[in-house]
N, C-alpha and C. Protein backbone atom coordinates (compact mmCIF):
# COMPACT_ATOMS: atom_id res chain seq x y z
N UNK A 1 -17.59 -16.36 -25.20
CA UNK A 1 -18.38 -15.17 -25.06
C UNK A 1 -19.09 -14.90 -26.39
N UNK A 2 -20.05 -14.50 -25.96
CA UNK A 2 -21.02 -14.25 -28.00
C UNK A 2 -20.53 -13.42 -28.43
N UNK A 3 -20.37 -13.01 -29.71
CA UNK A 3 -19.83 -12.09 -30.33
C UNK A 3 -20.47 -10.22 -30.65
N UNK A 4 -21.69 -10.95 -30.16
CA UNK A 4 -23.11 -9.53 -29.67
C UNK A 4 -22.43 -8.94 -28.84
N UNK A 5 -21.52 -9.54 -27.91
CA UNK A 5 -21.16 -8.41 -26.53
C UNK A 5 -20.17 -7.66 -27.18
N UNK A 6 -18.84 -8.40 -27.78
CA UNK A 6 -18.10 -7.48 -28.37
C UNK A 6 -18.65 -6.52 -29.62
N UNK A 7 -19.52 -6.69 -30.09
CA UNK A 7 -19.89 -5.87 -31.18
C UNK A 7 -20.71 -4.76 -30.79
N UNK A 8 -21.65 -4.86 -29.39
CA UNK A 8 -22.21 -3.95 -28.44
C UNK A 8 -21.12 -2.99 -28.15
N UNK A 9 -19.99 -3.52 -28.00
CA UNK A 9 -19.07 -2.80 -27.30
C UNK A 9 -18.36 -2.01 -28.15
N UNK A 10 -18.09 -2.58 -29.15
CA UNK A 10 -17.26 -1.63 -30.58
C UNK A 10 -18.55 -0.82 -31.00
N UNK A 11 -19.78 -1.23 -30.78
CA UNK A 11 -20.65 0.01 -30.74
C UNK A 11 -20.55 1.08 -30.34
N UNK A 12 -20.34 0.74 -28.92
CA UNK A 12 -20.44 1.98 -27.89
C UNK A 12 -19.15 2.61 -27.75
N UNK A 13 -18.29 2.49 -28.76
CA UNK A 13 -17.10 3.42 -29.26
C UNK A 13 -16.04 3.08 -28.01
N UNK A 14 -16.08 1.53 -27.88
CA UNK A 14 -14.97 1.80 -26.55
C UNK A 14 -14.00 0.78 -26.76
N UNK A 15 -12.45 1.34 -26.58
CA UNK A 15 -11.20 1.01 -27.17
C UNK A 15 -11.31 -0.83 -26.85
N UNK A 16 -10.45 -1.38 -27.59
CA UNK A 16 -9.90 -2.62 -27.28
C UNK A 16 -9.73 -3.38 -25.91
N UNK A 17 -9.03 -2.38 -24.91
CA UNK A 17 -8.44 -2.58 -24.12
C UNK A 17 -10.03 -2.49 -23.17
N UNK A 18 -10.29 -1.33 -23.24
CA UNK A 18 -11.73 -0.97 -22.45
C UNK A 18 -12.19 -2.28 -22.26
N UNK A 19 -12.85 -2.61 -23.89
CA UNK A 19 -13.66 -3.83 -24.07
C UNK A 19 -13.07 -4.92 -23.51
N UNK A 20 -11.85 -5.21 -23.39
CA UNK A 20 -11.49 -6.63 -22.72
C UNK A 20 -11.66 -6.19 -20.96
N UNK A 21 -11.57 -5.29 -20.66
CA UNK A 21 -11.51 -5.07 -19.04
C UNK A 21 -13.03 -5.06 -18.54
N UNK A 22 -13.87 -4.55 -19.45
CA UNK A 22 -15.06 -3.48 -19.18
C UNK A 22 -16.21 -4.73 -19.33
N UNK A 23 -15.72 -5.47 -20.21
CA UNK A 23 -16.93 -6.76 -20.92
C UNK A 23 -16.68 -7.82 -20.80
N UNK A 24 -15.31 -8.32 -21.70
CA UNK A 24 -14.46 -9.31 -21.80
C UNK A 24 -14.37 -10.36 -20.62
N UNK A 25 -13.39 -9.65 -19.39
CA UNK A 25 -12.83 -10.07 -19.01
C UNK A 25 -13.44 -10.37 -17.53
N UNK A 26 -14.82 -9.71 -17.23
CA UNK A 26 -15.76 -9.83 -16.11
C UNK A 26 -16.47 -11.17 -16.94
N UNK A 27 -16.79 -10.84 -17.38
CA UNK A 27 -17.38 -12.69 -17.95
C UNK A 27 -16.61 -14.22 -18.06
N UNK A 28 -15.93 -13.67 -18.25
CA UNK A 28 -14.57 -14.64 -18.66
C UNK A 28 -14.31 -15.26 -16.78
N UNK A 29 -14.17 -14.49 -16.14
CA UNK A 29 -14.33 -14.54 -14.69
C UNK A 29 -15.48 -15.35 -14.08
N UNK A 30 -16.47 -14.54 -14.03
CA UNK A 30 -17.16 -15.88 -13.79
C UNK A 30 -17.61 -17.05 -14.14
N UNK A 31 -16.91 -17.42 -15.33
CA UNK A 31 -16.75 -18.45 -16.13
C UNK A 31 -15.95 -19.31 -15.13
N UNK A 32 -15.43 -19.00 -15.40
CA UNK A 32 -13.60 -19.99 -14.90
C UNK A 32 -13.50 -19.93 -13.39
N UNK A 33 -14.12 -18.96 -12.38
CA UNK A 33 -13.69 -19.11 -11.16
C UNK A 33 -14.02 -20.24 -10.02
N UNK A 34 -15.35 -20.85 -10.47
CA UNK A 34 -15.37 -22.20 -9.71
C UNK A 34 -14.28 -23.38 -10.42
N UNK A 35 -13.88 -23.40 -10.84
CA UNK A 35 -12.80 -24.45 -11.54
C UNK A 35 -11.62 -23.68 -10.90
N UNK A 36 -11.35 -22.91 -11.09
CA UNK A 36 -9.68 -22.48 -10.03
C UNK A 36 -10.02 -22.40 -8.79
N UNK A 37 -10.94 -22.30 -8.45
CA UNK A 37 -10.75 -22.62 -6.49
C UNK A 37 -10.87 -23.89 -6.61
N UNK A 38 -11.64 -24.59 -7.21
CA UNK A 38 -11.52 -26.06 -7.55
C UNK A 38 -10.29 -26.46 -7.76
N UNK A 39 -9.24 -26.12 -8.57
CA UNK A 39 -7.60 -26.44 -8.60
C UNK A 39 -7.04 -26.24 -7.63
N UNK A 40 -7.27 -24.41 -7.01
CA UNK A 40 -6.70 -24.85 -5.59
C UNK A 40 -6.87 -25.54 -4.82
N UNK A 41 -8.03 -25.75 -4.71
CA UNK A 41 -8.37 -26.57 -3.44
C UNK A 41 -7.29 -27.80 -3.86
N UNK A 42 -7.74 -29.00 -4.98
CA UNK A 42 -6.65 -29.86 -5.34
C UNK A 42 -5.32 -29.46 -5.04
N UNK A 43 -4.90 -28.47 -5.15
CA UNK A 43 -3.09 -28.46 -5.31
C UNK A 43 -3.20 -28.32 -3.58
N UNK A 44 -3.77 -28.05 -2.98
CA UNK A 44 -3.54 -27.63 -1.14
C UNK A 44 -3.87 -28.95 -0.68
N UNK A 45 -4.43 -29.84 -1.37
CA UNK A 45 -4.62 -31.39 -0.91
C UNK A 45 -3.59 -31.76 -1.40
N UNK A 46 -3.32 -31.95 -2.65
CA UNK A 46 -1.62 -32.80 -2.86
C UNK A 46 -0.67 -32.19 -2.58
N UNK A 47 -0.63 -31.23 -2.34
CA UNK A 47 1.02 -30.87 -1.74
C UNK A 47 0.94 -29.42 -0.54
N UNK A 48 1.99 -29.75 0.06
CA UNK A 48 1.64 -28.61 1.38
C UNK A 48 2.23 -26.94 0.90
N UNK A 49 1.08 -26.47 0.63
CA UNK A 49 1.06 -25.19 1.21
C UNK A 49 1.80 -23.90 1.78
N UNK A 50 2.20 -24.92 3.14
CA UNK A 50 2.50 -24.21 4.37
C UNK A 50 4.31 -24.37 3.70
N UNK A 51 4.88 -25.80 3.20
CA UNK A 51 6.08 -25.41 2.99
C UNK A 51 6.87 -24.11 1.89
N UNK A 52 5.73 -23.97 1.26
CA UNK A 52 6.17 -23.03 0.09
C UNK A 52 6.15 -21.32 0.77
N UNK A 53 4.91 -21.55 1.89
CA UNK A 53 5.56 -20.26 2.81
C UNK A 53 6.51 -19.93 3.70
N UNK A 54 7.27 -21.13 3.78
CA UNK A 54 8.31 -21.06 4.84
C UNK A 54 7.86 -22.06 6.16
N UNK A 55 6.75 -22.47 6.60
CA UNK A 55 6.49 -22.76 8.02
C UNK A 55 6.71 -24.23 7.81
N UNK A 56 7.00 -24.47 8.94
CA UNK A 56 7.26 -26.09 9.14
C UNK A 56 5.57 -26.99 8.67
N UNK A 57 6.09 -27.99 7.73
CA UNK A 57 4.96 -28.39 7.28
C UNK A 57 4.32 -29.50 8.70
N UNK A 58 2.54 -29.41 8.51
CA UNK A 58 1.68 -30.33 10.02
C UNK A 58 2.07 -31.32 10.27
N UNK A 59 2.83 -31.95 9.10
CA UNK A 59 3.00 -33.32 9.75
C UNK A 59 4.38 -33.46 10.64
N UNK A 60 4.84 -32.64 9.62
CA UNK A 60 6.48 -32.59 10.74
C UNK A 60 6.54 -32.14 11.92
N UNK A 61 5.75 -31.30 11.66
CA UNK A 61 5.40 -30.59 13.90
C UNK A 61 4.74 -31.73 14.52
N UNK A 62 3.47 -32.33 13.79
CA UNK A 62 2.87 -33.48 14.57
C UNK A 62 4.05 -34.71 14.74
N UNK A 63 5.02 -35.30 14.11
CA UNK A 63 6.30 -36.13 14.55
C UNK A 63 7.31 -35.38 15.40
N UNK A 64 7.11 -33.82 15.50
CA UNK A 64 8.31 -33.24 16.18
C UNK A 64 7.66 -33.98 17.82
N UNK A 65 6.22 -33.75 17.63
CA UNK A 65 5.74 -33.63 18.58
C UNK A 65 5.72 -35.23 19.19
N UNK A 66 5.33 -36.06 18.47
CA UNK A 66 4.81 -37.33 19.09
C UNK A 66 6.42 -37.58 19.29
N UNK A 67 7.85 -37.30 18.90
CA UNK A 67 9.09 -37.54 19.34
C UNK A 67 9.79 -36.95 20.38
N UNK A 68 8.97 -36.02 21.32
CA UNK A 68 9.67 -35.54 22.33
C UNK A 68 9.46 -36.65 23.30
N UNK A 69 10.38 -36.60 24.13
CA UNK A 69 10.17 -37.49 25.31
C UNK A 69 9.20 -37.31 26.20
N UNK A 70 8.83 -36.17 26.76
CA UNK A 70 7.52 -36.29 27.25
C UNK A 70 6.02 -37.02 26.53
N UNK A 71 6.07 -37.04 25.69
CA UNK A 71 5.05 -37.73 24.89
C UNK A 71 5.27 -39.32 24.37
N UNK A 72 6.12 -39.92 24.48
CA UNK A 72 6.76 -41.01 24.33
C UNK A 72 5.95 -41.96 25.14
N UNK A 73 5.43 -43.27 24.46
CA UNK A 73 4.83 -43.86 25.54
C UNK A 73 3.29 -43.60 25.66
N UNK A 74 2.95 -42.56 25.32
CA UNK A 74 1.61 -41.90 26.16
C UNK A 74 0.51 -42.19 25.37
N UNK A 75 0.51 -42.69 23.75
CA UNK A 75 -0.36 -42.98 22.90
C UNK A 75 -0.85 -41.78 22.99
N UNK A 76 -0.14 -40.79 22.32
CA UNK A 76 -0.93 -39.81 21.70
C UNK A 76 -0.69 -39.28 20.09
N UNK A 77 -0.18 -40.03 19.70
CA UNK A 77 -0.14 -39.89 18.21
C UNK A 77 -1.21 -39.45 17.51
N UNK A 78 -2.09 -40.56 17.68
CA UNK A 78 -3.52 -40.26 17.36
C UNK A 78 -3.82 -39.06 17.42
N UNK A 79 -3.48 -38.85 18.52
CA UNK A 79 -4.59 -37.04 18.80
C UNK A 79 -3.80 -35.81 17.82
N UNK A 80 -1.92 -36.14 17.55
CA UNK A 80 -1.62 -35.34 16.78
C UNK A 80 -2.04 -35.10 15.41
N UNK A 81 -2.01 -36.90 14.75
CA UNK A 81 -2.92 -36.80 13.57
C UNK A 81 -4.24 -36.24 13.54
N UNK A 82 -5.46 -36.56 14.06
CA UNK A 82 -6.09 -35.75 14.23
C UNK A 82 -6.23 -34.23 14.16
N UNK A 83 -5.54 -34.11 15.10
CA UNK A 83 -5.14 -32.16 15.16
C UNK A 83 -4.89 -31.65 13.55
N UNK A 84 -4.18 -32.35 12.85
CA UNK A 84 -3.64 -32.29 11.77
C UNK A 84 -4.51 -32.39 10.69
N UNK A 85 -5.44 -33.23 10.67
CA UNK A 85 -6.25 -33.99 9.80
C UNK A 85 -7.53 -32.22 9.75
N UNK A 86 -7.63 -32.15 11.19
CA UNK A 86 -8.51 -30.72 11.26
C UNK A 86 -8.37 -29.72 10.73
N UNK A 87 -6.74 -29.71 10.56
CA UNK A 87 -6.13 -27.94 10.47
C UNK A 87 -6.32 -28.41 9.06
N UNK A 88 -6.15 -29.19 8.43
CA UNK A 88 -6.41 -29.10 6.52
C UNK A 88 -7.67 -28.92 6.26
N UNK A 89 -8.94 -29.42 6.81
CA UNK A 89 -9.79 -30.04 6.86
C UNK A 89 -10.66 -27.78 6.70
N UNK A 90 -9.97 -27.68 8.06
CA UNK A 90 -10.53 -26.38 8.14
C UNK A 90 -10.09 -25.19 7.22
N UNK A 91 -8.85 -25.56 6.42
CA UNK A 91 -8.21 -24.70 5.52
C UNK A 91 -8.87 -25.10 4.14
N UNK A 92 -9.00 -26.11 3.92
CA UNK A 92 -9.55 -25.76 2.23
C UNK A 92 -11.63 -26.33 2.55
N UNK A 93 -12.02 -26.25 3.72
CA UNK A 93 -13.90 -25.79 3.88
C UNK A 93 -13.47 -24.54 4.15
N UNK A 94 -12.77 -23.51 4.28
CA UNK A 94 -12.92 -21.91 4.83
C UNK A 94 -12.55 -21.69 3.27
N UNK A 95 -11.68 -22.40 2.00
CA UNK A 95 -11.49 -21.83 0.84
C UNK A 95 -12.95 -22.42 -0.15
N UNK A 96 -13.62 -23.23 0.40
CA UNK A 96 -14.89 -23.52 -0.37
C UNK A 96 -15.26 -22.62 0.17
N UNK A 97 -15.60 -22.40 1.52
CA UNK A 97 -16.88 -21.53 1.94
C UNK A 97 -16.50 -20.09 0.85
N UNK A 98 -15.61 -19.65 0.94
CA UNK A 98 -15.44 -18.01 0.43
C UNK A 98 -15.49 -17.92 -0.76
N UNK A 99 -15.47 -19.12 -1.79
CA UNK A 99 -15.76 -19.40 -3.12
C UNK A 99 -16.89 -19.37 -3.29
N UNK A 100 -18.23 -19.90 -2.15
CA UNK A 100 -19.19 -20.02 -2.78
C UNK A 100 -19.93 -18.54 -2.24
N UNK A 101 -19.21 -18.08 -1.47
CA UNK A 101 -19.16 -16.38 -1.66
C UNK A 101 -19.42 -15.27 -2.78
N UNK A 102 -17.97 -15.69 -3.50
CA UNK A 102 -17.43 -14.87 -4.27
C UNK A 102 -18.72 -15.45 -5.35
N UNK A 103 -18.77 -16.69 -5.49
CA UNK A 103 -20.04 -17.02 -6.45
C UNK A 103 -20.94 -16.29 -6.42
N UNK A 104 -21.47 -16.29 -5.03
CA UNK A 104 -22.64 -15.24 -5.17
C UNK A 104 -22.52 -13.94 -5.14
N UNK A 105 -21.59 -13.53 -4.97
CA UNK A 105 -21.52 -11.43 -4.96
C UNK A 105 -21.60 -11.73 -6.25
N UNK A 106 -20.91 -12.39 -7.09
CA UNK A 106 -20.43 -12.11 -8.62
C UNK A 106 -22.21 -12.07 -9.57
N UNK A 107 -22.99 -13.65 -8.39
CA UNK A 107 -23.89 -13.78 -9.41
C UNK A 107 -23.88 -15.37 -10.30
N UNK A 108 -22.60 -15.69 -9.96
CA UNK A 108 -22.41 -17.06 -10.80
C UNK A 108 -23.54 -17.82 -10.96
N UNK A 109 -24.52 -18.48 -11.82
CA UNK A 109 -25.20 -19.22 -11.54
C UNK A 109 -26.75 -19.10 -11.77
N UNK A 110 -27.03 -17.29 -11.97
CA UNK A 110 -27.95 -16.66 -11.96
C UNK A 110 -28.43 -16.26 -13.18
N UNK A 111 -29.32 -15.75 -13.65
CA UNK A 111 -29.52 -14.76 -15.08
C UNK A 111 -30.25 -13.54 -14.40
C-alpha cells in the first residue's frame, strides 16, 4: 500500500486502528482476494470438503452405490462417476462464479 494513504489518514486525525479498518485493510482485500478463492478452490480439488463437514464423502456414496446388489451387474458405475465428477465440477464453477462477483462489487481490476 503507498505510504500517501496512510499519511492521508494520520492527516485526517484518525486513530491507528480506524486507519487499518477504514484504509488499510479494504485495500489489502482486494489485493489478496482472487488468490484465496484461488487456494480454495485448490484445497476443494485436493481434498474433500464434504468430509471435514461430517457428510459421507462422493465417492464413497458413489461405491456405496455401485455395491448394492441391485446395481451389480448393470454397468452403471460410469453413471455414478459421472454424477460425481458433476457435483465437484458444479461446487468449485458456483465458487468461481461468486468470486468473480465479489470482484466486481469490490471493483477489483478497475481504477
Amino acid at each position: 500500500m503507498p505510504k500517501g494513504q496512510t499519511e492521508a489518514a494520520q492527516a485526517l486525525g484518525l486513530s491507528p486502528g480506524a486507519m487499518q479498518r477504514l484504509i488499510v485493510l479494504p485495500q489489502a482485500l482486494r489485493a489478496v482476494i482472487p488468490a484465496m478463492v484461488g487456494q480454495f478452490i485448490a484445497l476443494f480439488k485436493d481434498t474433500s470438503l464434504l468430509v471435514i463437514v461430517g457428510i459421507l464423502e462422493f465417492l464413497d456414496v458413489a461405491s456405496i452405490a455401485n455395491n448394492q446388489v441391485e446395481f451389480l451387474g448393470r454397468g452403471l458405475a460410469s453413471v455414478t462417476y459421472v454424477f460425481v465428477a458433476i457435483g465437484y465440477w458444479a461446487f468449485a464453477y458456483t465458487m468461481s462464479k461468486e468470486s468473480r462477483r465479489l470482484e466486481a462489487k469490490l471493483g477489483i481490476g478497475t481504477r
